[in-house]
C-alpha atoms as a PDB file:
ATOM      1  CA  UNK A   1       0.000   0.000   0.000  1.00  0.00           C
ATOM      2  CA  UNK A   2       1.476   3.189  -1.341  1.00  0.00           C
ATOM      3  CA  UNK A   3       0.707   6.811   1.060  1.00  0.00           C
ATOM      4  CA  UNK A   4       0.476   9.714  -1.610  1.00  0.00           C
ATOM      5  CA  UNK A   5       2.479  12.266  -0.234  1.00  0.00           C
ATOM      6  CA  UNK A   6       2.928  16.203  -2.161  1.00  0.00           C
ATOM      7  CA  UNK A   7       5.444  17.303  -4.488  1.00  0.00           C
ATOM      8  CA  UNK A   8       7.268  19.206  -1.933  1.00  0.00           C
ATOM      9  CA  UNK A   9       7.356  16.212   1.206  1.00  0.00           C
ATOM     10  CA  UNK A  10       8.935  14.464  -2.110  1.00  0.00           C
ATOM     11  CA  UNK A  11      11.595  17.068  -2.759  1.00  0.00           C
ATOM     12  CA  UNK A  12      11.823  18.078   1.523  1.00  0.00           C
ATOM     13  CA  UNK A  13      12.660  14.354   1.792  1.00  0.00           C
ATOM     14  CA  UNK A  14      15.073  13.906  -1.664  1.00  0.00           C
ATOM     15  CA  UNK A  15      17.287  17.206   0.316  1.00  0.00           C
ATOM     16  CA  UNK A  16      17.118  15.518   3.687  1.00  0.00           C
ATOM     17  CA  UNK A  17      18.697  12.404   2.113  1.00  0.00           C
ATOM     18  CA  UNK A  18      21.127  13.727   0.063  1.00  0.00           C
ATOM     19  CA  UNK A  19      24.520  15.706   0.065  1.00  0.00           C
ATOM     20  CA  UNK A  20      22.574  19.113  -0.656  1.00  0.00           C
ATOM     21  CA  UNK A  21      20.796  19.883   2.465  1.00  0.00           C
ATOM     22  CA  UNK A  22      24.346  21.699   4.061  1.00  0.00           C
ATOM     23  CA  UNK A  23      24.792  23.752   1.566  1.00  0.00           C
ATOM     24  CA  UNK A  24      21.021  25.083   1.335  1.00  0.00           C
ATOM     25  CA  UNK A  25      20.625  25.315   4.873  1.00  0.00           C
ATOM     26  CA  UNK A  26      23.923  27.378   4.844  1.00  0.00           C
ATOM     27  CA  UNK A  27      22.005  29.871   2.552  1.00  0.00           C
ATOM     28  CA  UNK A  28      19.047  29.797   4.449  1.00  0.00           C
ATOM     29  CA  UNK A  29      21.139  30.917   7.452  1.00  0.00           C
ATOM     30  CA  UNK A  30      22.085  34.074   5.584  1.00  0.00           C
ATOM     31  CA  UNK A  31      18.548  35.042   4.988  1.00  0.00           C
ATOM     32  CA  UNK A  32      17.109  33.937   8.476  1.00  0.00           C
ATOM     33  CA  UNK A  33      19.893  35.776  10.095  1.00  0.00           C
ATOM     34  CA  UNK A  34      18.651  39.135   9.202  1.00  0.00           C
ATOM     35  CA  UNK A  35      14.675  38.385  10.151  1.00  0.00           C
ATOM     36  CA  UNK A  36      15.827  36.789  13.209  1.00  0.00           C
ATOM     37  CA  UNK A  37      18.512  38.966  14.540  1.00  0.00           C
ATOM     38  CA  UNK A  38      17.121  42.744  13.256  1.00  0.00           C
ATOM     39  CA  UNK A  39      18.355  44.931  10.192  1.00  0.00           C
ATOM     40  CA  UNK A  40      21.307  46.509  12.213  1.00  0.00           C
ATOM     41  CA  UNK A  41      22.467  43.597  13.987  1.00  0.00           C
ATOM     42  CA  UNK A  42      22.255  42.606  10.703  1.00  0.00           C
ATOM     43  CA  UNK A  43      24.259  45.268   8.355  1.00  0.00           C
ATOM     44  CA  UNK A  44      27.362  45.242  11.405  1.00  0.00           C
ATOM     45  CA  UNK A  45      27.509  42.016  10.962  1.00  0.00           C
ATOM     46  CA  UNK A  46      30.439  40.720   7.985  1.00  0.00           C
ATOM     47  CA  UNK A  47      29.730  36.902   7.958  1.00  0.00           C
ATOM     48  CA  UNK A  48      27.452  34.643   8.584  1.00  0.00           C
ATOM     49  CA  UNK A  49      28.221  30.577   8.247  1.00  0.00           C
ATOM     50  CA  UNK A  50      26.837  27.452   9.123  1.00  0.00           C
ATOM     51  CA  UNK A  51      29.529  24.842   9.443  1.00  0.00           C
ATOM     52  CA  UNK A  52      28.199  21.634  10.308  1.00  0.00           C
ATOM     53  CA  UNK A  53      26.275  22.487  13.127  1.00  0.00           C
ATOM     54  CA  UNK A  54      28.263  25.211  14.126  1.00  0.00           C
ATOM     55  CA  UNK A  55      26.938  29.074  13.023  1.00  0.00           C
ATOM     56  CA  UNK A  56      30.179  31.586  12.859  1.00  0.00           C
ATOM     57  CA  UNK A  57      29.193  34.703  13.241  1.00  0.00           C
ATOM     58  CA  UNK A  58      32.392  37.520  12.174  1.00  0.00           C
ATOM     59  CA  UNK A  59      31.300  41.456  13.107  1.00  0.00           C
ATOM     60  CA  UNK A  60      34.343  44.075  13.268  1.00  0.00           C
ATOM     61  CA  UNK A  61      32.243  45.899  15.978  1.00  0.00           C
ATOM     62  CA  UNK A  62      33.745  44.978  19.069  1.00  0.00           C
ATOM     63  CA  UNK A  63      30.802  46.224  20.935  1.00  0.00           C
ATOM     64  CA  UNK A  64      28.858  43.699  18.497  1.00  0.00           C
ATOM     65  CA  UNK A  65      30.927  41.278  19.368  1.00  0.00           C
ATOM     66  CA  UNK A  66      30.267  41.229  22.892  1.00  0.00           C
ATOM     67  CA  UNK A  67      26.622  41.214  22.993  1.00  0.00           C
ATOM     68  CA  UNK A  68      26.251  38.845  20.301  1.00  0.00           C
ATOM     69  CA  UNK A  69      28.870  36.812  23.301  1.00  0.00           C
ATOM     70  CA  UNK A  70      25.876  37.270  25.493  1.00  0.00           C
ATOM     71  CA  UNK A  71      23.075  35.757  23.467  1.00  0.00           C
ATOM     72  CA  UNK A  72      24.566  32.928  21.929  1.00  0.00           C
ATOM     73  CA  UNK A  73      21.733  30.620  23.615  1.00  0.00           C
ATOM     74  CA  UNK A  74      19.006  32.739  22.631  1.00  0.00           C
ATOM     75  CA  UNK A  75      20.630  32.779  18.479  1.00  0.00           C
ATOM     76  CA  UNK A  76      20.447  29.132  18.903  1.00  0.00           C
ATOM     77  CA  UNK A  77      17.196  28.814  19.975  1.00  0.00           C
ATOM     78  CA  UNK A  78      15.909  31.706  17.449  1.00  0.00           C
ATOM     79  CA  UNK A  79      17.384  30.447  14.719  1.00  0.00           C
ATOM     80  CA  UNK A  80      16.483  26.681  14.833  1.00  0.00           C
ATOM     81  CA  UNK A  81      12.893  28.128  15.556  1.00  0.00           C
ATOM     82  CA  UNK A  82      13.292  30.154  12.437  1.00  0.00           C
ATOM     83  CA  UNK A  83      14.839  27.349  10.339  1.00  0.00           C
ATOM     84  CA  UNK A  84      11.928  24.665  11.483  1.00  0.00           C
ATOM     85  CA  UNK A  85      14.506  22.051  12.710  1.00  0.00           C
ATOM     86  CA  UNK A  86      17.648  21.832  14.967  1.00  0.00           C
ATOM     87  CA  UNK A  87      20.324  22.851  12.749  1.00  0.00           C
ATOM     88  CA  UNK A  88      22.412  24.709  15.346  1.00  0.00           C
ATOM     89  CA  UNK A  89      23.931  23.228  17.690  1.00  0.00           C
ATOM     90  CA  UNK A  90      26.709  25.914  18.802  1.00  0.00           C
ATOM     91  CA  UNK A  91      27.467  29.466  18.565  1.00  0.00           C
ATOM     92  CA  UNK A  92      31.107  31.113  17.554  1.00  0.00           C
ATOM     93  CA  UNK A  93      30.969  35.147  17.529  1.00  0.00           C
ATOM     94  CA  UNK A  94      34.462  35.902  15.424  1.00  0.00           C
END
């Protein structure tokens, strides 16, 4: 007995099988980064990267630097809420 399923659980469940889901949750970081963190947080900050399950976070504001320090729990927990799934496991402000 077959379950009919849509077009995109197919394609949701091709990209959690296969060798594409980093890479296009590593773009989706970049875009849930600004929704999730704020436009300035946002423009100060230089890069943002998903490395396995670690997010690196690089700001030249030392100011930044330090409150973004202070949060890391809460840009764990925003994020993965944002993303729909645990993705990020740790926090590294640069």
């Amino acid at each position: 007995m077959s379950q009919e399923i849509s077009i995109g659980q197919a394609i949701e469940r091709f990209l959690r099988k296969s060798r594409l889901m980093p890479s296009i949750q590593s773009m989706r970081i970049e875009e849930v980064w600004e929704s999730v963190m704020g436009k300035t947080i946002a423009k100060y900050t230089d890069k943002v990267q998903l490395v396995q399950a670690t997010l690196f976070v690089t700001t030249s504001v030392a100011p930044l630097r330090t409150e973004l320090l202070f949060q890391k729990e809460k840009i764990i927990q925003r994020i993965n809420e944002a993303m729909g799934e645990p993705v990020v496991k740790d926090v590294v402000i640069q």
